[in-house]
Protein backbone atom coordinates (compact mmCIF):
# COMPACT_ATOMS: atom_id res chain seq x y z
CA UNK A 1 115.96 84.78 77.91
CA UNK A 2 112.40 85.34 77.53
CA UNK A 3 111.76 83.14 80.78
CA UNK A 4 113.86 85.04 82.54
CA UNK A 5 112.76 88.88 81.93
CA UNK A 6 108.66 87.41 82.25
CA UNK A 7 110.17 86.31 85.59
CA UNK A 8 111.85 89.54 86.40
CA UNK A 9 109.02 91.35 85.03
CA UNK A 10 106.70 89.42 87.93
CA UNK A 11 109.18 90.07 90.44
CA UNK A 12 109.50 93.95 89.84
CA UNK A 13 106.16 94.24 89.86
CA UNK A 14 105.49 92.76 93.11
CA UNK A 15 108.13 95.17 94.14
CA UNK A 16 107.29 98.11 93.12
CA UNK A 17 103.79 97.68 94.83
CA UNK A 18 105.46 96.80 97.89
CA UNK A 19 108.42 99.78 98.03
CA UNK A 20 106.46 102.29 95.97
CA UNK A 21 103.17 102.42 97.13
CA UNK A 22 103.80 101.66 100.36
CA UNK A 23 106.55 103.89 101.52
CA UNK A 24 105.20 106.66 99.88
CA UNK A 25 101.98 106.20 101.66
CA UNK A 26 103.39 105.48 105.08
CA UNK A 27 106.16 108.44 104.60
CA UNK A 28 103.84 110.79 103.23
CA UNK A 29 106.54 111.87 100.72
CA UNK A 30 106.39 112.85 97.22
CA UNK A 31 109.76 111.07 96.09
CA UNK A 32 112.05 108.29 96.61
CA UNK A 33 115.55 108.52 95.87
CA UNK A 34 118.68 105.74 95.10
CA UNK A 35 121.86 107.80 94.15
CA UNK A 36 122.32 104.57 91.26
CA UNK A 37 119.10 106.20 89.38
CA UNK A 38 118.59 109.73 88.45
CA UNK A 39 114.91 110.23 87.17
CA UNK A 40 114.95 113.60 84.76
CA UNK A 41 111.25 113.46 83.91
CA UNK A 42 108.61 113.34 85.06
CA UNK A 43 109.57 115.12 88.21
CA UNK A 44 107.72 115.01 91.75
CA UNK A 45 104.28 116.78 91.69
CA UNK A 46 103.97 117.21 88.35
CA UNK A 47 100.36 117.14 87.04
CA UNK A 48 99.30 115.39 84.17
CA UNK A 49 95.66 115.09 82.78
CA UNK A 50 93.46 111.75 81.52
CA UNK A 51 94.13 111.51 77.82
CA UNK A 52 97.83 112.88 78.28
CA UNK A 53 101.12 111.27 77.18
CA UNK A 54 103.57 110.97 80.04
CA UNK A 55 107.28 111.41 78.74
CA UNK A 56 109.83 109.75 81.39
CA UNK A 57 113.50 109.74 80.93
CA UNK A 58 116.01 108.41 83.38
CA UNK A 59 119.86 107.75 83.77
CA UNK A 60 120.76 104.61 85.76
CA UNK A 61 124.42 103.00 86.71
CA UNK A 62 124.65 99.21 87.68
CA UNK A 63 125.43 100.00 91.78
CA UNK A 64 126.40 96.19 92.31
CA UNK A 65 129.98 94.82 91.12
CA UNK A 66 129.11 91.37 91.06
CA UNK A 67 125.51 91.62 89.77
CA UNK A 68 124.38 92.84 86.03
CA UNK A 69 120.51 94.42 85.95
CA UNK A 70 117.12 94.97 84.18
CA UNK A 71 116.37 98.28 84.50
CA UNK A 72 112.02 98.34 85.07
CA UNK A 73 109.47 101.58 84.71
CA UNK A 74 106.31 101.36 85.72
CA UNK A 75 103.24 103.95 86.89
CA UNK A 76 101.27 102.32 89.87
CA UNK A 77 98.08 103.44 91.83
CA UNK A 78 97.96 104.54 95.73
CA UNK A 79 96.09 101.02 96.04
CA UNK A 80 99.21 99.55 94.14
CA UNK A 81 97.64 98.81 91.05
CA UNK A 82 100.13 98.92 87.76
CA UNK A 83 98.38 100.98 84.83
CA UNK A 84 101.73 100.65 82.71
CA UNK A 85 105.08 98.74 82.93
CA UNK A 86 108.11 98.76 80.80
CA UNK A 87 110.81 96.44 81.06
CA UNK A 88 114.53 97.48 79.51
CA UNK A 89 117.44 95.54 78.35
CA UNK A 90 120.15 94.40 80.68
CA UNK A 91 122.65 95.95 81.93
CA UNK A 92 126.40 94.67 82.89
CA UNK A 93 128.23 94.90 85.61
CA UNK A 94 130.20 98.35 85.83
CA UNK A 95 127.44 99.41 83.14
CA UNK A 96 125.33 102.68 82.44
CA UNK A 97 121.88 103.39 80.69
CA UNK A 98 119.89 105.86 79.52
CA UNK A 99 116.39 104.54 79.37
CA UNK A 100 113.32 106.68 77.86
CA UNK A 101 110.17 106.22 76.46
CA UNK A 102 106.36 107.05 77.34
CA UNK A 103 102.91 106.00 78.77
CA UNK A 104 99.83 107.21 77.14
CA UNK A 105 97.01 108.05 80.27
CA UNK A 106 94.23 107.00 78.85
CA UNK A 107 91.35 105.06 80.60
CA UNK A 108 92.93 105.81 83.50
CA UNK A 109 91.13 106.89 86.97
CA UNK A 110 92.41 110.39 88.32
CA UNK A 111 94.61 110.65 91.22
CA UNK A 112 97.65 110.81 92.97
CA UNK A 113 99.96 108.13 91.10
CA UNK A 114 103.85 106.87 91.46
CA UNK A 115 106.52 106.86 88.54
CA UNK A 116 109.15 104.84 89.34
CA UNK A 117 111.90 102.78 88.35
CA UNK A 118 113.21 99.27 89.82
CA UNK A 119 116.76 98.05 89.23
CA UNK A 120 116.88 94.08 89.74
CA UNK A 121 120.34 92.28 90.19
CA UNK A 122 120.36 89.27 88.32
CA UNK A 123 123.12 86.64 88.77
CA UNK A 124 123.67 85.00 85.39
CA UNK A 125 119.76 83.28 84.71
CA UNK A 126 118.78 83.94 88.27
CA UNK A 127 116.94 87.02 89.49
CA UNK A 128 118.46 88.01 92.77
CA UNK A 129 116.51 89.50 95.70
CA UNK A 130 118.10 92.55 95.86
CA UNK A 131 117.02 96.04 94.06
CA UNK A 132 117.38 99.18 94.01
CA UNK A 133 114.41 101.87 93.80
CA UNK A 134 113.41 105.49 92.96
CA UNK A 135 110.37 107.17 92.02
CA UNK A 136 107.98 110.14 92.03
CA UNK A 137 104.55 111.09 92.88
CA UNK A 138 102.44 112.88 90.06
CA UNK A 139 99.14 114.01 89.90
CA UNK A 140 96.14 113.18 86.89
CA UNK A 141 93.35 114.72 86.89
CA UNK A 142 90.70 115.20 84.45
CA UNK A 143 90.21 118.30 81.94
CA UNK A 144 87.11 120.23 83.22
CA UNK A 145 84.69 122.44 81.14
CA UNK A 146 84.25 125.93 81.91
CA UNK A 147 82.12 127.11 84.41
CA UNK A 148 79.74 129.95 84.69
CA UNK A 149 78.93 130.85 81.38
CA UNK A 150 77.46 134.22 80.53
CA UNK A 151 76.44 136.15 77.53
CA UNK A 152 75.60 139.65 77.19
CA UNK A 153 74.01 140.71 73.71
CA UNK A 154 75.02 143.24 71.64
CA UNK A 155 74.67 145.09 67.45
CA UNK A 156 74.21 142.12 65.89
CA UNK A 157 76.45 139.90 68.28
CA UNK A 158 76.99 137.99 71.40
CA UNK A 159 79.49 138.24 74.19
CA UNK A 160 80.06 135.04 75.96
CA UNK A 161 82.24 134.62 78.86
CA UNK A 162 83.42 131.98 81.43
CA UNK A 163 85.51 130.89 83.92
CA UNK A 164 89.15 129.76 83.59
CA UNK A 165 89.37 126.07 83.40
CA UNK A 166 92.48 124.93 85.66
CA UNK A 167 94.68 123.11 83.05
CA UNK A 168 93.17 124.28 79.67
CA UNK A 169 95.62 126.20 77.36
CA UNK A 170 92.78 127.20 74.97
CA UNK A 171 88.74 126.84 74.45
CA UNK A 172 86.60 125.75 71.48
CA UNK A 173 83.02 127.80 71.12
CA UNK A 174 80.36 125.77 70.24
CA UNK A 175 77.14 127.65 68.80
CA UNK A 176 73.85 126.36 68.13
CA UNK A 177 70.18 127.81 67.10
CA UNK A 178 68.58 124.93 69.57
CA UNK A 179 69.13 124.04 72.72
CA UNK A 180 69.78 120.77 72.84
CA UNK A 181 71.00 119.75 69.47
CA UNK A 182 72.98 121.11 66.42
CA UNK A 183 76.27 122.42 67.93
CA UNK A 184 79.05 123.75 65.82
CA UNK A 185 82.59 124.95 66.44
CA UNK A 186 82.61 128.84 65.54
CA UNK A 187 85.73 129.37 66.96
CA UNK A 188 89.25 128.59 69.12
CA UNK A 189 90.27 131.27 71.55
CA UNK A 190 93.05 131.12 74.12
CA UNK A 191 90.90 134.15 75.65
CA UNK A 192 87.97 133.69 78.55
CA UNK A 193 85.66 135.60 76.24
CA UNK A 194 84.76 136.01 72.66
CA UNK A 195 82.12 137.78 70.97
CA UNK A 196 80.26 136.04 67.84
CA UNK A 197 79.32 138.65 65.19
CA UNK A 198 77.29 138.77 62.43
CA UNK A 199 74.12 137.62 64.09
CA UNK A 200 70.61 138.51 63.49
CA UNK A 201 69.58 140.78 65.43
CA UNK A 202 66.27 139.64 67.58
CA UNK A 203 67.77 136.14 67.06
CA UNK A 204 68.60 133.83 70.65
CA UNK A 205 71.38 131.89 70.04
CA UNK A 206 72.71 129.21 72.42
CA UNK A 207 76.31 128.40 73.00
CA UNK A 208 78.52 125.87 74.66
CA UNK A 209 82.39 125.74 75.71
CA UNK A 210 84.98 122.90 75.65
CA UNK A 211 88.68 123.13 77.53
CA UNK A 212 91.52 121.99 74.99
CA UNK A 213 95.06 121.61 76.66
CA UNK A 214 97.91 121.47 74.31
CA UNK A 215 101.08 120.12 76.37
CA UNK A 216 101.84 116.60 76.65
CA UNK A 217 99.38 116.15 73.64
CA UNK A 218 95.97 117.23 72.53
CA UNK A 219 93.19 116.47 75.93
CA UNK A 220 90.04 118.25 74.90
CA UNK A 221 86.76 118.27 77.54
CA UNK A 222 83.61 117.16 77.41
CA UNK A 223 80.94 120.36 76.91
CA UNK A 224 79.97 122.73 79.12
CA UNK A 225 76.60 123.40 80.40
CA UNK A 226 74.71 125.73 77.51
CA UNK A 227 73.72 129.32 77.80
CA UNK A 228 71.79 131.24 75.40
CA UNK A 229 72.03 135.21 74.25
CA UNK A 230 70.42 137.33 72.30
CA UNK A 231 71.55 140.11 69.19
CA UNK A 232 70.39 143.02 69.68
């Protein structure tokens, strides 16, 4: 048995290189659909970022009536490399499954990726070459820092402001009394501002701003270029 699903396991990947990458590329499409598998998550488009966890879920019915099935997952590069593969257990003939599970993104390069899942007909001990395929395009990208920091001092505090950060759900403030060392968190703010009280006045602070995004997991961002403010 464990021959046979490293052998199915080859042969799924080579196909889902071949039919995934491929037509998607030559099609220009965002999906590819087989009424035997119903894909519930993730769906086409959706964006995910580095560091993420990528939830998939999808129903699938055995479509041959002589044939029983592995039922394969895998994410795979435009160039048709895998970054994660899960193989399921078999299915009979006449049979139903509800497969599930997750990939975490890490180390992975950002860009336009496929989710999809391969159903391979196997006769008894011997993998078929037949299949059925569906999948969907989705999109990783990295968490960015905010942009274009500004302060504007005031009794004994700072205002600092920035740019929203496409993706980020909330930001961590990062003060320091140098410039290029000694940064600590002062506070978490879902806002694109926050002043910082109880300064001295006179006193130039400098400050620095991570993205956090809270969805599919915690993803937080490097730092963001310092700026500095004075109390008044």
């Amino acid at each position: 048995m464990k021959n046979i699903k490293k052998l199915t396991l080859f042969v799924v990947a080579v196909l889902a290189c071949f039919m995934f990458c491929n037509n998607v590329n030559a099609d220009n499409a965002y999906s590819i659909t087989d009424p035997s598998i119903a894909i519930s998550n993730p769906k086409a488009k959706q964006t995910y970022y580095v560091g993420e966890t990528l939830s998939y879920k999808a129903n699938v019915t055995n479509p041959w009536s002589n044939y029983s099935l592995y039922p394969y997952v895998a994410i795979a590069s435009e160039k048709g490399k895998i970054i994660d593969q899960k193989l399921f257990d078999l299915v009979d003939i006449g049979g139903k499954a509800n497969i599930s599970g997750s990939f975490k993104l890490n180390n992975v390069t950002p860009g336009n990726y496929l989710f999809g899942v391969v159903l391979v007909a196997l006769d008894g001990n011997t993998v078929k070459d037949e299949e059925k395929d569906a999948g969907n395009v989705i999109f990783i990208k990295n968490l960015k820092a905010p942009t274009k920091l500004k302060t504007k001092g005031k009794k004994k505090a700072i205002k600092i402001s920035y740019k929203k950060a496409t993706g980020a759900t909330e930001y961590y403030i990062y003060r320091s009394k140098k410039a290029k060392k000694g940064y600590k968190l002062v506070a978490k703010t879902k806002k694109t501002s926050y002043t910082n009280k109880k300064l001295k006045k006179g006193k130039r602070y400098y400050y620095k701003v991570k993205s956090v995004r809270t969805v599919n997991g915690t993803v937080i961002s490097s730092y963001s270029k310092n700026v500095s403010g004075i109390a008044r």
